[in-house]
N, C-alpha and C. Protein backbone atom coordinates (compact mmCIF):
# COMPACT_ATOMS: atom_id res chain seq x y z
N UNK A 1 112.07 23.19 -5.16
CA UNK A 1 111.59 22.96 -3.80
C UNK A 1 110.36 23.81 -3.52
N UNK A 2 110.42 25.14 -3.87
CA UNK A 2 109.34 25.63 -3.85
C UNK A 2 107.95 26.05 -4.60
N UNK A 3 108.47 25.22 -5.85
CA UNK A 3 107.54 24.89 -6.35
C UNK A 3 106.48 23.48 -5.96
N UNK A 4 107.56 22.62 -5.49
CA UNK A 4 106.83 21.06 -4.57
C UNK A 4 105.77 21.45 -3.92
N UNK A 5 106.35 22.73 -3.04
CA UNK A 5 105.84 23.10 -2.23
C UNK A 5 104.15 23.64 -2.83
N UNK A 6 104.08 24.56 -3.52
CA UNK A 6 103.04 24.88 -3.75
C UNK A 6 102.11 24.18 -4.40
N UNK A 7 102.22 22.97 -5.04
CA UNK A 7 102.28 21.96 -5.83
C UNK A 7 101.19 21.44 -4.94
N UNK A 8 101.70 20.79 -3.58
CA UNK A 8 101.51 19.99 -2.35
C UNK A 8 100.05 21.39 -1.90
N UNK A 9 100.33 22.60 -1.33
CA UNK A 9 99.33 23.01 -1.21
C UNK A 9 98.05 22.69 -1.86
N UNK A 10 98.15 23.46 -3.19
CA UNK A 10 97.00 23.13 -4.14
C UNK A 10 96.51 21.78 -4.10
N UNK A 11 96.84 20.73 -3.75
CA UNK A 11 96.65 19.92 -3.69
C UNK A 11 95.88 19.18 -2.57
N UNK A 12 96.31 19.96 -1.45
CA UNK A 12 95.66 20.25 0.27
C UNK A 12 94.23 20.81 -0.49
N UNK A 13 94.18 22.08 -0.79
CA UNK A 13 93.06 22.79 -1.37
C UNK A 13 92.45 22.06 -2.13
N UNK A 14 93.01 21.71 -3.02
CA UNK A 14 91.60 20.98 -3.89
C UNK A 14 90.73 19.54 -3.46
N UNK A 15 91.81 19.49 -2.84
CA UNK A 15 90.91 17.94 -1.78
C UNK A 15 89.85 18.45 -0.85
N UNK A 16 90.13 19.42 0.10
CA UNK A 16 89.61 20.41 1.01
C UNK A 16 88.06 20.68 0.19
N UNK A 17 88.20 21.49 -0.87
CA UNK A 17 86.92 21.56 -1.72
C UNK A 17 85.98 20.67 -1.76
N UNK A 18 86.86 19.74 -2.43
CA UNK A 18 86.17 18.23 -3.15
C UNK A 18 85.52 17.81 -1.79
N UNK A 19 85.84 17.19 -0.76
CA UNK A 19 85.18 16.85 0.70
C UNK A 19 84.52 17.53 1.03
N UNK A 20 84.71 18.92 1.12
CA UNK A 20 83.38 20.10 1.38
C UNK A 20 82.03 19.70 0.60
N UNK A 21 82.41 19.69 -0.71
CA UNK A 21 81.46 19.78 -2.06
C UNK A 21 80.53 18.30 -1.34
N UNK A 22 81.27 16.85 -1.24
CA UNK A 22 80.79 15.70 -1.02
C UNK A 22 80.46 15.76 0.17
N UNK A 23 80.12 16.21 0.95
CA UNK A 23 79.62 16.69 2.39
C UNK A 23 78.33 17.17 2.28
N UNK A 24 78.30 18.16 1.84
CA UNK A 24 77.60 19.36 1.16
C UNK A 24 76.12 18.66 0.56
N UNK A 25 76.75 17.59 -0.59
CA UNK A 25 75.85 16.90 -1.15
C UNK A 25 74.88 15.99 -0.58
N UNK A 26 76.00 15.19 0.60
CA UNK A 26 75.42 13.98 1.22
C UNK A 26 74.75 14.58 2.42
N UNK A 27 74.67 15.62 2.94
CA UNK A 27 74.13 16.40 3.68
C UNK A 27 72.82 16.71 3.07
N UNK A 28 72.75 17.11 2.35
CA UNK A 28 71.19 17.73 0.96
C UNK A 28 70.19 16.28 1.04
N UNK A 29 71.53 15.18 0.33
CA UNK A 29 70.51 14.02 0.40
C UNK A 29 69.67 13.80 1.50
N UNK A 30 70.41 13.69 3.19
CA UNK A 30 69.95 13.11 4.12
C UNK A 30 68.56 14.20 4.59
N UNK A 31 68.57 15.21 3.96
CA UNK A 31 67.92 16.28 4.07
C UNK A 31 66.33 15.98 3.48
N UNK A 32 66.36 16.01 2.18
CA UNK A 32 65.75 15.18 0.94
C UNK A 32 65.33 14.07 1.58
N UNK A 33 66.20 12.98 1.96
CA UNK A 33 65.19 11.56 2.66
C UNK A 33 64.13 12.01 3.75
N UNK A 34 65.00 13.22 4.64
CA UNK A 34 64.26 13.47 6.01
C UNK A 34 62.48 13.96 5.55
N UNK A 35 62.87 14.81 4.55
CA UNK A 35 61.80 15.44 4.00
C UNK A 35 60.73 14.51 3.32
N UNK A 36 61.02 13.57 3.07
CA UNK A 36 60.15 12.73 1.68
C UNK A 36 59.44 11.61 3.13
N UNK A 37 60.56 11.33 4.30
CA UNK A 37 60.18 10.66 5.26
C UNK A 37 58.84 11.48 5.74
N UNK A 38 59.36 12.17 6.58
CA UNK A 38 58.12 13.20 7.05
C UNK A 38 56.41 13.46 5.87
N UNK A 39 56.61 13.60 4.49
CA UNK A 39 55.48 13.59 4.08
C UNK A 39 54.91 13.04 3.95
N UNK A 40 55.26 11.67 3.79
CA UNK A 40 54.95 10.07 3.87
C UNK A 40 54.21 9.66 5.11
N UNK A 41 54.56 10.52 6.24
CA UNK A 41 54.01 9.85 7.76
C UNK A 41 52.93 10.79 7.17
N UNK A 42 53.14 12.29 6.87
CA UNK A 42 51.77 13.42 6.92
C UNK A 42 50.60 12.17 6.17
N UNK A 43 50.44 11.82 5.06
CA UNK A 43 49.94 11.23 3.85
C UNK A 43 49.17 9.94 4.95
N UNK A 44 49.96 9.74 5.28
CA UNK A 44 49.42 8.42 6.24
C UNK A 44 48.29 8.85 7.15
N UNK A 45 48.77 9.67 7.69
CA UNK A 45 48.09 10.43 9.00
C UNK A 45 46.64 10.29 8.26
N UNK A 46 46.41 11.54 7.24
CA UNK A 46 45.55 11.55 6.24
C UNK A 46 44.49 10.57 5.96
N UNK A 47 45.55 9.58 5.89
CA UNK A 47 44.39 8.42 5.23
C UNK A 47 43.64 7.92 6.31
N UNK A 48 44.43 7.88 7.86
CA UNK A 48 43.76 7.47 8.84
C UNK A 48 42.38 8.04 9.50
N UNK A 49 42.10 9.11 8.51
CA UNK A 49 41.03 10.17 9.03
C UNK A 49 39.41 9.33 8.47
N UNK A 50 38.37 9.44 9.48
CA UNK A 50 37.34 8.47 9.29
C UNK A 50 36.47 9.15 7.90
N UNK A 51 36.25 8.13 7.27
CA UNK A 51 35.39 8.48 5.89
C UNK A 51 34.25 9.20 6.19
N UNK A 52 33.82 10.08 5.27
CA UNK A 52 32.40 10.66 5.30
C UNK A 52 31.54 9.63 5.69
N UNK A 53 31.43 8.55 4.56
CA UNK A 53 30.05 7.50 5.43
C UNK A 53 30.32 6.90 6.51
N UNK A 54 31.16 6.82 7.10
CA UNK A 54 31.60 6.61 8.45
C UNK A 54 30.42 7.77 9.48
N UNK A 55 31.11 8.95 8.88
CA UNK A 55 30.94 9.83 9.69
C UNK A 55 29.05 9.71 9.83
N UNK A 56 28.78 9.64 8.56
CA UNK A 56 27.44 10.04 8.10
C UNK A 56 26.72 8.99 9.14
N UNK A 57 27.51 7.16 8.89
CA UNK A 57 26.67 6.27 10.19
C UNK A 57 26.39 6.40 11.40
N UNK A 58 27.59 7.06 11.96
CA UNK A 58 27.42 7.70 13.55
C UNK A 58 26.50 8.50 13.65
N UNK A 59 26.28 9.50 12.83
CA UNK A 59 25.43 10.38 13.11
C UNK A 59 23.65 9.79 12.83
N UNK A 60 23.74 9.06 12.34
CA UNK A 60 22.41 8.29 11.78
C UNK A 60 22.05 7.28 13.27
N UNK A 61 23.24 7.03 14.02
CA UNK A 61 23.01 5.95 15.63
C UNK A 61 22.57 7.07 16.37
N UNK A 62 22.55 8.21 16.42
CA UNK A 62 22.54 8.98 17.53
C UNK A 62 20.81 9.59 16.91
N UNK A 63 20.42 8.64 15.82
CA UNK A 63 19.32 9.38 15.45
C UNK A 63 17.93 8.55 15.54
N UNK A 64 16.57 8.82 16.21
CA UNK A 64 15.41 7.65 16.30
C UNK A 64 14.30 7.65 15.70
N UNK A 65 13.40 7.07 15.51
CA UNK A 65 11.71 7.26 15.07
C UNK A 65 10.98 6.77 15.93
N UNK A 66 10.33 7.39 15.79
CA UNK A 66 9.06 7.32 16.52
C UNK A 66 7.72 7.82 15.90
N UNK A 67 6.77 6.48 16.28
CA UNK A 67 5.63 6.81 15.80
C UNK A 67 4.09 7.46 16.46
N UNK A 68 3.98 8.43 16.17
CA UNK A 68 2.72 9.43 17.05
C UNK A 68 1.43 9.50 16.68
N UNK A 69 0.54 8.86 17.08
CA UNK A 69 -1.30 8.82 16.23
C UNK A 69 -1.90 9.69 17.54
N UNK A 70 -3.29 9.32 16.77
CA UNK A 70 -4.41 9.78 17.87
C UNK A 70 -4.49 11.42 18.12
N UNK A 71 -4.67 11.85 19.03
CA UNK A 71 -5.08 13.25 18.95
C UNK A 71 -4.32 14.66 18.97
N UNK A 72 -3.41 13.97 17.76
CA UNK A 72 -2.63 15.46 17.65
C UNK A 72 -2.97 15.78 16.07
N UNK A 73 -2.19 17.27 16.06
CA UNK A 73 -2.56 17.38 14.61
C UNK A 73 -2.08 17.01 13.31
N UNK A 74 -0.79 16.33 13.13
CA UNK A 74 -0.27 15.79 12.14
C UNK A 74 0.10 14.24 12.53
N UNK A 75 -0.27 13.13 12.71
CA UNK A 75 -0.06 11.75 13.41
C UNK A 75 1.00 11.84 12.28
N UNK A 76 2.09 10.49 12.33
CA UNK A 76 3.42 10.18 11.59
C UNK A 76 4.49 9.81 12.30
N UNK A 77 5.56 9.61 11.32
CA UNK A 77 6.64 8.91 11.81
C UNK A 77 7.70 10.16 12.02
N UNK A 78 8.00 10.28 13.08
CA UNK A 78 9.17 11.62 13.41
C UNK A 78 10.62 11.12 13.50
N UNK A 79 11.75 12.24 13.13
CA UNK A 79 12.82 11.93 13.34
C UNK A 79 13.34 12.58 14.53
N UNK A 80 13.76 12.10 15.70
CA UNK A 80 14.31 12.90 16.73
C UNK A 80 15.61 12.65 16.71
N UNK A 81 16.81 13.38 18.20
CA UNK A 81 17.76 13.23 17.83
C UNK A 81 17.55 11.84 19.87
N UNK A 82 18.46 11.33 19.47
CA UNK A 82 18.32 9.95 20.57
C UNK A 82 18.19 11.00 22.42
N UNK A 83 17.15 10.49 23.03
CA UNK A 83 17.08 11.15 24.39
C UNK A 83 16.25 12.55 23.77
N UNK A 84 15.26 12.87 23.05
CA UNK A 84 14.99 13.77 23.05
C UNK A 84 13.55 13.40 23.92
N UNK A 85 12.49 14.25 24.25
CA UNK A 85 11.35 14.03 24.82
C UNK A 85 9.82 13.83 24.53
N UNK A 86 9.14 13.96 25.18
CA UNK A 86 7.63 13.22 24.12
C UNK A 86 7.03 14.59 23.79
N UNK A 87 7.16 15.49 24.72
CA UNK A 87 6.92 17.23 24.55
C UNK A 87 7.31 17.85 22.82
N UNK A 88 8.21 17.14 22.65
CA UNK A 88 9.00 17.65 21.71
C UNK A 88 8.82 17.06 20.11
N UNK A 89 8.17 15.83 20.72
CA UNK A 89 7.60 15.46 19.72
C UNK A 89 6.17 15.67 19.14
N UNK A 90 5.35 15.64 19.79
CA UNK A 90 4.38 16.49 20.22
C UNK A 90 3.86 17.64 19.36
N UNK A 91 5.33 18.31 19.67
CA UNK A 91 5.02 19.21 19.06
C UNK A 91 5.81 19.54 17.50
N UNK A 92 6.62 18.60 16.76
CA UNK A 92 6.58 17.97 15.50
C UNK A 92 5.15 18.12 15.17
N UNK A 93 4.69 17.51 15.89
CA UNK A 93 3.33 16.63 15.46
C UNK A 93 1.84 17.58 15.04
N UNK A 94 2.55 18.84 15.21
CA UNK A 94 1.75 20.02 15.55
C UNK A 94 0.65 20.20 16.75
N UNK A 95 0.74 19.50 17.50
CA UNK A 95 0.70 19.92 19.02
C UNK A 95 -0.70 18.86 19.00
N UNK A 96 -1.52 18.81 20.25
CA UNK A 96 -2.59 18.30 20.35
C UNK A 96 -3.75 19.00 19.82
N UNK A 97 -4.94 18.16 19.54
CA UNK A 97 -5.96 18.73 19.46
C UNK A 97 -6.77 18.77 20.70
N UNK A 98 -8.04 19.77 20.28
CA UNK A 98 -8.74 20.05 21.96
C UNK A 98 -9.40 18.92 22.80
N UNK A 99 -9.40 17.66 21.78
CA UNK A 99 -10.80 16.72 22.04
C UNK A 99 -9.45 15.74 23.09
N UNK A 100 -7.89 16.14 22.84
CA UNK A 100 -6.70 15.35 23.14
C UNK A 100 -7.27 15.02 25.22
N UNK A 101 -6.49 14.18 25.67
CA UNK A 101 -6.23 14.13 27.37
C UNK A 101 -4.31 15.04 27.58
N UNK A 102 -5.20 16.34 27.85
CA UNK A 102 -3.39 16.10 27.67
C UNK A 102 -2.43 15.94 28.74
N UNK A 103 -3.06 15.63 30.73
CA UNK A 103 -2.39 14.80 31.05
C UNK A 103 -2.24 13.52 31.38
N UNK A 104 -2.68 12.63 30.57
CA UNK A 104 -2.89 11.41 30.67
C UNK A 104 -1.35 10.82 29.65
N UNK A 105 -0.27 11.90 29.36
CA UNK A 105 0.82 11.12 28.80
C UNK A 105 1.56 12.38 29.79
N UNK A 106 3.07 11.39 29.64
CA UNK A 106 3.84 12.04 30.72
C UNK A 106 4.84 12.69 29.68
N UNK A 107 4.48 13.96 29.47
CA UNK A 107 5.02 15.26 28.05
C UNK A 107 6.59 15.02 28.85
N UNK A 108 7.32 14.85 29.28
CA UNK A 108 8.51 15.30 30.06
C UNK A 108 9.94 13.67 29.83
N UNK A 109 8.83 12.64 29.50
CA UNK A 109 9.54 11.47 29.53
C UNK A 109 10.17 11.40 28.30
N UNK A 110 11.67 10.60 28.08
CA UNK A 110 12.58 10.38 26.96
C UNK A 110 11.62 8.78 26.00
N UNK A 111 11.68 9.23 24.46
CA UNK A 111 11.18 8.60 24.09
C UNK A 111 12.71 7.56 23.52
N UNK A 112 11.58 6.52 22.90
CA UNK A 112 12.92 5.31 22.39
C UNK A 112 12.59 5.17 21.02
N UNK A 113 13.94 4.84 20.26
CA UNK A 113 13.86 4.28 19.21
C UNK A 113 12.61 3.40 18.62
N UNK A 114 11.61 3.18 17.66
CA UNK A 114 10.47 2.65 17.39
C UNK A 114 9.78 2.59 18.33
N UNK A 115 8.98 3.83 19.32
CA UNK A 115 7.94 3.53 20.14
C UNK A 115 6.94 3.90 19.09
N UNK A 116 5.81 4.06 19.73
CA UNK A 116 4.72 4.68 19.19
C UNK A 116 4.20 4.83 20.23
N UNK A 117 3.77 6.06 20.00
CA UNK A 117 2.55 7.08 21.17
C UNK A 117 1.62 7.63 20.35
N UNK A 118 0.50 6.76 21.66
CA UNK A 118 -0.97 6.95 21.38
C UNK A 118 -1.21 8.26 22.25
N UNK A 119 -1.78 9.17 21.39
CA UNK A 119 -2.45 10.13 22.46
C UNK A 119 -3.74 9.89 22.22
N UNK A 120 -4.83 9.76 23.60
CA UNK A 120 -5.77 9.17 23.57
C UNK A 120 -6.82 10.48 23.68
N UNK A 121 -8.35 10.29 23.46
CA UNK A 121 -9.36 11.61 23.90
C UNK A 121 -9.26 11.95 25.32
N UNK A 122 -10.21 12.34 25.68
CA UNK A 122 -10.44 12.28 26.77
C UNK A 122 -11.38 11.45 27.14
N UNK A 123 -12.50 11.38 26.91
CA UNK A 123 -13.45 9.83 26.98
C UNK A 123 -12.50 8.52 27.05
N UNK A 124 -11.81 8.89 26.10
CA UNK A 124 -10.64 7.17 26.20
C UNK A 124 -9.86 7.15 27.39
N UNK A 125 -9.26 8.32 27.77
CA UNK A 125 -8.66 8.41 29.10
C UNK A 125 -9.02 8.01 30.03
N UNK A 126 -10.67 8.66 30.03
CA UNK A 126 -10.83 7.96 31.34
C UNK A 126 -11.42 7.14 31.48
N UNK A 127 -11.86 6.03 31.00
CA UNK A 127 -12.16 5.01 30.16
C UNK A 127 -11.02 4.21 30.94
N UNK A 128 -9.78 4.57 30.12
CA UNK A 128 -8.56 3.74 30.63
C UNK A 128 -8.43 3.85 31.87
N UNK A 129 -8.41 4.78 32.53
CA UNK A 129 -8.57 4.97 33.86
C UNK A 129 -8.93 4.04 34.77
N UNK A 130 -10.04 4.11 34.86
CA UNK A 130 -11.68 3.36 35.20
C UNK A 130 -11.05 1.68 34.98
N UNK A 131 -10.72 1.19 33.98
CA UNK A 131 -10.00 -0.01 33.51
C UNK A 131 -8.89 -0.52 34.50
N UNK A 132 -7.51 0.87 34.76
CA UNK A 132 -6.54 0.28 35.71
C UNK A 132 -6.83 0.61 37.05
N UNK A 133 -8.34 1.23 37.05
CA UNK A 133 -8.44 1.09 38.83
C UNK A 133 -8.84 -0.47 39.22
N UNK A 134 -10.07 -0.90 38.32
CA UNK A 134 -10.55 -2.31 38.81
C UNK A 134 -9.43 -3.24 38.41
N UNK A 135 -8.66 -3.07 37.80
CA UNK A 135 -7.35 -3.82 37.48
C UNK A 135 -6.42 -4.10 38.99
N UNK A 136 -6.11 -2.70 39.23
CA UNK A 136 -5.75 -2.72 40.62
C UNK A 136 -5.88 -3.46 41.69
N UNK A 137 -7.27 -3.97 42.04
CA UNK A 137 -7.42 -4.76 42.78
C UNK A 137 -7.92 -6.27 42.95
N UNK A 138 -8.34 -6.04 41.43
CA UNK A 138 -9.09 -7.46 40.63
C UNK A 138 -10.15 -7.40 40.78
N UNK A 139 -10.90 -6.67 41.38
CA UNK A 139 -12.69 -6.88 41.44
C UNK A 139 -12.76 -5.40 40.60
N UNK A 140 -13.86 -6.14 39.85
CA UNK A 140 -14.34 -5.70 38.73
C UNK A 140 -15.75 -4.24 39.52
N UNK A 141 -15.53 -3.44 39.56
CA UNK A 141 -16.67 -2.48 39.93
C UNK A 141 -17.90 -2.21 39.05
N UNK A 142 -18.60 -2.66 39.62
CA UNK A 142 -20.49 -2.71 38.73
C UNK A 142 -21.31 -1.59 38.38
N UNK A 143 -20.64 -0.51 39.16
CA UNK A 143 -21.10 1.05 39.03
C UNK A 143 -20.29 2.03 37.73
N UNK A 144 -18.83 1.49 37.30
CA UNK A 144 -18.09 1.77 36.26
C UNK A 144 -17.99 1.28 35.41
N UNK A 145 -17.90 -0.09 35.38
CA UNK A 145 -17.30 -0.70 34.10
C UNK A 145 -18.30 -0.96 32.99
N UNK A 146 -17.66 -1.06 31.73
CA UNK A 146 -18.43 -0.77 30.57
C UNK A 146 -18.79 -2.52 30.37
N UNK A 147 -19.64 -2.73 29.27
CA UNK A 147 -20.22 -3.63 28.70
C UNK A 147 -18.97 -5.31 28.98
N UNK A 148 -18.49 -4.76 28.12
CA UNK A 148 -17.09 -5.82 27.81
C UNK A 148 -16.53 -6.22 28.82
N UNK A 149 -16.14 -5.37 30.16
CA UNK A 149 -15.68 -5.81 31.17
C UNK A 149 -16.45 -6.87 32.06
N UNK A 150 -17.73 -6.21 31.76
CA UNK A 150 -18.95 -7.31 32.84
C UNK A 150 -19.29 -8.40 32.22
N UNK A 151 -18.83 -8.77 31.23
CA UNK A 151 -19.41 -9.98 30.45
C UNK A 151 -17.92 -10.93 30.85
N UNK A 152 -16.91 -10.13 31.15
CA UNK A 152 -15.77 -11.55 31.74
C UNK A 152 -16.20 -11.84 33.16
N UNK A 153 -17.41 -11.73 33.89
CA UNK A 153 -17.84 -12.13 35.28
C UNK A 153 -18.44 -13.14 35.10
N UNK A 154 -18.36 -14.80 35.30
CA UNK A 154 -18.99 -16.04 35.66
C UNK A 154 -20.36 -15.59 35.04
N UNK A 155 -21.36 -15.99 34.32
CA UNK A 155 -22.85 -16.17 34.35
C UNK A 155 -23.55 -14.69 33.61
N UNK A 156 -22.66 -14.05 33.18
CA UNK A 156 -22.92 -12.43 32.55
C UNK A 156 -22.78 -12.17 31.35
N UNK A 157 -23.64 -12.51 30.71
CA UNK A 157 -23.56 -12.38 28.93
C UNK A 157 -23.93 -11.01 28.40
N UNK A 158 -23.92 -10.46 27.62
CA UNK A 158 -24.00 -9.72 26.80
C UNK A 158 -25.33 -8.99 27.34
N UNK A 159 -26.70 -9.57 27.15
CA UNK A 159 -27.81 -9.10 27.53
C UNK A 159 -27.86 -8.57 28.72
N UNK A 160 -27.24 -9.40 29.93
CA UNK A 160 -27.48 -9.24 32.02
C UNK A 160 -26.75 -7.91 32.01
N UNK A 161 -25.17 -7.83 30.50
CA UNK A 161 -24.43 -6.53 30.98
C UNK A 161 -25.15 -5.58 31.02
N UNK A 162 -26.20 -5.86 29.29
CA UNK A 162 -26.65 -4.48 29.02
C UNK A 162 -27.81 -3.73 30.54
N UNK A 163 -28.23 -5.00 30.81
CA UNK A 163 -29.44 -4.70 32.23
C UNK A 163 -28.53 -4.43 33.10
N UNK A 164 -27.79 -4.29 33.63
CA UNK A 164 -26.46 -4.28 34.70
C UNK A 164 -26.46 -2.48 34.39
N UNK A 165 -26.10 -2.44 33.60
CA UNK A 165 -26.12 -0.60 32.95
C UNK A 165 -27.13 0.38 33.44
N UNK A 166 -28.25 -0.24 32.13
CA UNK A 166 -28.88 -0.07 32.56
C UNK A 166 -29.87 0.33 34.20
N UNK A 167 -29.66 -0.22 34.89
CA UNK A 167 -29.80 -0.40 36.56
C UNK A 167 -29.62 0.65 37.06
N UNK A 168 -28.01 0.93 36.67
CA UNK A 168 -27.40 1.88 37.79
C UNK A 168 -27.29 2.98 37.01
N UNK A 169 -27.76 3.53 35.71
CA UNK A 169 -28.28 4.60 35.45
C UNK A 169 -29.57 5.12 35.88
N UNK A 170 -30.30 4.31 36.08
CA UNK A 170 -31.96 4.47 36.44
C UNK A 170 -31.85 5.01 37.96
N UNK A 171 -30.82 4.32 38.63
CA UNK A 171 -31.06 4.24 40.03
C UNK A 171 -29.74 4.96 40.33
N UNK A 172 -29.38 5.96 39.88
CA UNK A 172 -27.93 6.22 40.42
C UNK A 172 -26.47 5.25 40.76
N UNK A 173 -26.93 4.10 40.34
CA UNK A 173 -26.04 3.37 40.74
C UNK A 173 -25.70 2.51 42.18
N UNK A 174 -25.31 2.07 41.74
CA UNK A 174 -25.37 0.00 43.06
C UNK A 174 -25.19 1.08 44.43
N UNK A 175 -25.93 0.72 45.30
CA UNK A 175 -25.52 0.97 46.41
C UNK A 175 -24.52 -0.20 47.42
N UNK A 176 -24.71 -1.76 47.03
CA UNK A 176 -24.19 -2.70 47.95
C UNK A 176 -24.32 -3.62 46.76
N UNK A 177 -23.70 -4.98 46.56
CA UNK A 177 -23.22 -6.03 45.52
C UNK A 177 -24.70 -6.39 45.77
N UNK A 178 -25.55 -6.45 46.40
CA UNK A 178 -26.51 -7.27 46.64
C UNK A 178 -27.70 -7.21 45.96
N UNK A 179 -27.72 -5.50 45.53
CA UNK A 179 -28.67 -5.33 44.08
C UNK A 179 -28.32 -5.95 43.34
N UNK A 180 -27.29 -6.51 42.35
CA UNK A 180 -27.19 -7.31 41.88
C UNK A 180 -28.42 -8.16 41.49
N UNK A 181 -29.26 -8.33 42.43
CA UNK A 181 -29.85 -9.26 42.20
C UNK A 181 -31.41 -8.96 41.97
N UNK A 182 -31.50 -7.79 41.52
CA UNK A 182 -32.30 -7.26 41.64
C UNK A 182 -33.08 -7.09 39.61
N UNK A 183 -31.68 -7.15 39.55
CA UNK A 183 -32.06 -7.21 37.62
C UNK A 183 -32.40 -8.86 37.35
N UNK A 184 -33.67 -8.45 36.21
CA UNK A 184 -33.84 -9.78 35.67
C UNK A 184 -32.94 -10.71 35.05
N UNK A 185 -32.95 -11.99 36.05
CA UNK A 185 -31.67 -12.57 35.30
C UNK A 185 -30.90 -13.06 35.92
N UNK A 186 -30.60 -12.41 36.95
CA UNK A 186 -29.80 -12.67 38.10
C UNK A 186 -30.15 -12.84 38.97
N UNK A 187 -29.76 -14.28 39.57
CA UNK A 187 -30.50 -14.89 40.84
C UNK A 187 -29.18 -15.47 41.65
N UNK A 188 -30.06 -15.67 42.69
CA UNK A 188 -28.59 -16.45 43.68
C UNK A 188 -27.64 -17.08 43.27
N UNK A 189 -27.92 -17.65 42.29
CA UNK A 189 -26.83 -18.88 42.05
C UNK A 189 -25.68 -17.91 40.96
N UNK A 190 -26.19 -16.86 40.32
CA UNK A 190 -25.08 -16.42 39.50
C UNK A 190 -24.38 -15.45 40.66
N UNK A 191 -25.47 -14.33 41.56
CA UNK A 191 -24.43 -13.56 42.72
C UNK A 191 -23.48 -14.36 43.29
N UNK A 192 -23.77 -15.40 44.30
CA UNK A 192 -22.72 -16.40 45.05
C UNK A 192 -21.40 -16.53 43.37
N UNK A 193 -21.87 -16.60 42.32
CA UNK A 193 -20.14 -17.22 41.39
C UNK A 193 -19.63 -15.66 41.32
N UNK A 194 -20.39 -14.09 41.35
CA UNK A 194 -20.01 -13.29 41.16
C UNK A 194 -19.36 -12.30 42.12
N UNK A 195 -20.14 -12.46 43.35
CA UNK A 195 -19.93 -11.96 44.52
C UNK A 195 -18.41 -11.00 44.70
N UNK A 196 -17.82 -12.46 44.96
CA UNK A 196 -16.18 -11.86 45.00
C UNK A 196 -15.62 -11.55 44.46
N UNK A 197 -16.14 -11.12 43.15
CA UNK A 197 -15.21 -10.57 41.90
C UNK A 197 -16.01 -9.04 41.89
N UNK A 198 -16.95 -8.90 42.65
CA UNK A 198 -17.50 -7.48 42.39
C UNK A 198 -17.16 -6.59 43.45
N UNK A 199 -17.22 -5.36 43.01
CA UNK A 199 -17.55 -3.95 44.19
C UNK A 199 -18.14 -3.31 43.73
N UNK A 200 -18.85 -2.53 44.43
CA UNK A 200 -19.80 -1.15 44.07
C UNK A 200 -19.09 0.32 44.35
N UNK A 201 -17.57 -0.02 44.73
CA UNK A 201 -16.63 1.50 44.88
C UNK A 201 -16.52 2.92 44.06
């Protein structure tokens, strides 16, 4: 009987073990999956990260050219970074030269992707000038404008411009549209087609 007995214990016990042990194990495994799970998401994560030439394209959008002539000291094609300014390019460019207008560009404004900036002399400046004043109002002024401009007036070729110049250097310049008519060449019938297209301002 009392040997049954102890028989039956050991027998409690060694089962007791054995279920511990298989516990133990299947516990490790779920451990092991958890773990192999988790590195698997890390690995993923990983791959989701944006490629160098990815990276490298973005940074190439945020980047512009621009092209700069005329009176600075290195003219060329510059790389800026996007929204940078014309000042800044400028001075890439190794800055202006003396013969430059240098406020006839607005140094402070954001340049764009493929512009090009002319920096002009100063003779050209004001030149241009002179150009968008009579522009302004559409009559062509006879005391400023150069050769080319007076030859787009009705009856004014090439030769009447050069005497037209001529004129109002000799004489200080038109006092009233009506000299006009005073250079060889020009007679009533071309003042009346020119009249209203001129000023002496």
């Amino acid at each position: 009987m009392q040997k049954d007995k102890v028989i039956k214990i050991g027998i409690l016990f060694i089962t007791i073990v054995v279920c511990g042990f298989l516990y133990s194990c299947s516990d490790g495994q779920k451990t092991k999956v958890m773990i192999e799970e988790q590195s698997a998401a890390s690995n993923e994560i990983e791959k989701v990260d944006v490629p160098s030439d990815t990276q490298a394209q973005t940074k190439e959008d945020t980047l512009s050219y621009v092209y700069i002539c005329g009176e600075v000291m290195s003219p060329g094609v510059y790389q800026v970074e996007e929204g940078a300014r014309l000042y800044q390019v400028v001075e890439m460019a190794g800055g202006l030269l003396e013969t430059a207008a240098p406020n006839y560009l607005n140094l402070a404004e954001s340049v764009t992707d493929g512009q090009k900036i002319v920096v002009p002399t100063i003779d050209e400046a004001n030149e241009m000038a002179i150009v968008e004043s009579e522009s302004a109002d559409g009559l062509v002024n006879i005391n400023t404008a150069n050769e080319e401009t007076l030859t787009t007036l009705p009856g004014i070729g090439a030769s009447k411009a050069k005497n037209i110049i001529k004129y109002r250097e000799s004489k200080g310049g038109f006092q009233t549209i009506e000299e006009l008519m005073e250079i060889d060449g020009i007679k009533e019938g071309v003042f009346q087609k020119v009249k209203d297209m001129i000023t002496v301002k």
